[in-house]
C-alpha atoms as a PDB file:
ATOM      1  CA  UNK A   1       0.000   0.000   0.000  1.00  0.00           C
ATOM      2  CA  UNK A   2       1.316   3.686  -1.067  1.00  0.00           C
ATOM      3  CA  UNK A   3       2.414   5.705   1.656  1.00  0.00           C
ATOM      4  CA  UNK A   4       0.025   8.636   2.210  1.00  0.00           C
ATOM      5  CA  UNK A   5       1.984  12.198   2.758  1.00  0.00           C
ATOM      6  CA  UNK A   6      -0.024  14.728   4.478  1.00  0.00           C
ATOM      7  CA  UNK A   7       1.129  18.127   6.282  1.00  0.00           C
ATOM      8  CA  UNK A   8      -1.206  20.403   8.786  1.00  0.00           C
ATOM      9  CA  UNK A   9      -1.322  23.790   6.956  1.00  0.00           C
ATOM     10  CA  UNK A  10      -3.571  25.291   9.710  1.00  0.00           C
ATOM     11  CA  UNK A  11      -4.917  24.269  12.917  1.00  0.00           C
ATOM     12  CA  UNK A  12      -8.503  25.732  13.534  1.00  0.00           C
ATOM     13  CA  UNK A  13      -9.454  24.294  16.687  1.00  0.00           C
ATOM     14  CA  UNK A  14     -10.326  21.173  18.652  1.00  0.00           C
ATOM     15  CA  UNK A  15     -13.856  19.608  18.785  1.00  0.00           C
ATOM     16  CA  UNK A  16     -13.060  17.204  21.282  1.00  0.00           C
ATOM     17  CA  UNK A  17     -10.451  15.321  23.619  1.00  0.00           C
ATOM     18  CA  UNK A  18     -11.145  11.516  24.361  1.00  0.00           C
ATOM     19  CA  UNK A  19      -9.819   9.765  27.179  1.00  0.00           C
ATOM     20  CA  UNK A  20      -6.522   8.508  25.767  1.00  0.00           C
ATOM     21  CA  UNK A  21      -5.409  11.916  24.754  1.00  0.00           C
ATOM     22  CA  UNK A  22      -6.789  11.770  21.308  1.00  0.00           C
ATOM     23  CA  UNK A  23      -8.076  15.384  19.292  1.00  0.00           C
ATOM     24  CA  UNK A  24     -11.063  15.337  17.262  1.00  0.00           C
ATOM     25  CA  UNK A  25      -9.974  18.203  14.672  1.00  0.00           C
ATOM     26  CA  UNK A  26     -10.668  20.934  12.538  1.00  0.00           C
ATOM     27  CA  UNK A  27      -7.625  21.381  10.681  1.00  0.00           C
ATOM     28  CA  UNK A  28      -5.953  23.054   6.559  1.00  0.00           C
ATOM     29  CA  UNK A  29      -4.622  19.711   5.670  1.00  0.00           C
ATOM     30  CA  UNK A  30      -2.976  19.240   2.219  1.00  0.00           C
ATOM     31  CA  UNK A  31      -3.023  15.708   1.678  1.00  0.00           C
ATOM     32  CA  UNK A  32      -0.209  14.033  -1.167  1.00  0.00           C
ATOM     33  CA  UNK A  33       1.225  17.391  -2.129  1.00  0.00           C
ATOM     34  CA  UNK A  34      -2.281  18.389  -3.474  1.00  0.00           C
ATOM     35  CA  UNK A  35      -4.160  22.103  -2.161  1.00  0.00           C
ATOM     36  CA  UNK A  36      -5.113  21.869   1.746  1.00  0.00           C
ATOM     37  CA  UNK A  37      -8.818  21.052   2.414  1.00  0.00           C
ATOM     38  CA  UNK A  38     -10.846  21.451   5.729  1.00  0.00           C
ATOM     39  CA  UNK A  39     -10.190  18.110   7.482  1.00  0.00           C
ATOM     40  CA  UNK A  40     -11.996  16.724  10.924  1.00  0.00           C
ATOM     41  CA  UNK A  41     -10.774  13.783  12.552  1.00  0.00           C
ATOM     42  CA  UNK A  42      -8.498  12.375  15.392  1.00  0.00           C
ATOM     43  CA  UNK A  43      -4.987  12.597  15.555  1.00  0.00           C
ATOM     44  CA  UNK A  44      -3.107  11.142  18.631  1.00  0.00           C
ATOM     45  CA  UNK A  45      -0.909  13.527  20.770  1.00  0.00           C
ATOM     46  CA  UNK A  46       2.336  13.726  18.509  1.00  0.00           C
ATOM     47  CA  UNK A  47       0.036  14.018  14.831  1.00  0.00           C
ATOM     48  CA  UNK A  48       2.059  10.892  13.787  1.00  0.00           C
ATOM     49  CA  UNK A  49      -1.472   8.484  14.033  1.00  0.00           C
ATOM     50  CA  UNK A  50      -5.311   9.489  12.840  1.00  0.00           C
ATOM     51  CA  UNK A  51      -8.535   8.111  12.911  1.00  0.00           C
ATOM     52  CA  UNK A  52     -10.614   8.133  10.069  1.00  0.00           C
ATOM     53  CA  UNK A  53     -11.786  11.159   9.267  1.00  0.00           C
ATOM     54  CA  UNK A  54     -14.035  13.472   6.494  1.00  0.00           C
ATOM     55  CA  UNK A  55     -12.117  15.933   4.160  1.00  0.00           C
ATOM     56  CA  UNK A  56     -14.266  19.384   2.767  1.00  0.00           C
ATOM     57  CA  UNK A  57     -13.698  21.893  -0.027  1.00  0.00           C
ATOM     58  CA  UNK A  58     -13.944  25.644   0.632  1.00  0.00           C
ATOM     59  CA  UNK A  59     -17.169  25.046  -0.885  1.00  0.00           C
ATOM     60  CA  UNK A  60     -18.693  22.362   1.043  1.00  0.00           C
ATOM     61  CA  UNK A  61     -17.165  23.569   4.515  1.00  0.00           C
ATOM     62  CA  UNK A  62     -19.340  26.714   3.719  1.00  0.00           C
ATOM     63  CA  UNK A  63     -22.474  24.995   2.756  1.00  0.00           C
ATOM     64  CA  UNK A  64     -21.967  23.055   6.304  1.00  0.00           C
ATOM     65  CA  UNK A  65     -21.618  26.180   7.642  1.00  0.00           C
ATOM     66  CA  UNK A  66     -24.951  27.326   6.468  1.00  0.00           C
ATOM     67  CA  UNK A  67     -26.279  24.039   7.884  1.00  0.00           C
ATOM     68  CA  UNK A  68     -25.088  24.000  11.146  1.00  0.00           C
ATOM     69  CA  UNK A  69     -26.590  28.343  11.315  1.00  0.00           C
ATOM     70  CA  UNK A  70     -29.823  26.755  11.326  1.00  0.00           C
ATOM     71  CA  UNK A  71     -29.465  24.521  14.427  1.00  0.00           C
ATOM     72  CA  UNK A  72     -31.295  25.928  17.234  1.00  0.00           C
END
């Protein structure tokens, strides 16, 4: 199996903290050299390890956006 390259552009925040020190995400990710999406998922402590996860375009990070605005 190919290796998958990946580097954190941006951290935007953290959703969530489990019990073994795991992050639940928002973070610019650019994923096999290619332009940095919106990214949430887990990453253990050191960033070396991540859970699966769902990558957004500008586009669909702002139509989630709009989404989530409606939530009361």
């Amino acid at each position: 199996m190919a290796e998958i390259k990946y580097e954190i552009k941006e951290s935007l925040g953290v959703l969530s903290e489990s019990s073994k020190g795991w992050k639940k995400e928002l973070n610019l990710v650019s994923w096999n050299d290619r332009e940095a999406k919106f990214d949430i998922r887990e990453w253990d402590p050191e960033h070396q390890k991540m859970g699966k996860g769902i990558t957004l375009s500008r586009e669909e990070i702002l139509a989630l956006k709009e989404l989530l605005n409606k939530i009361e």
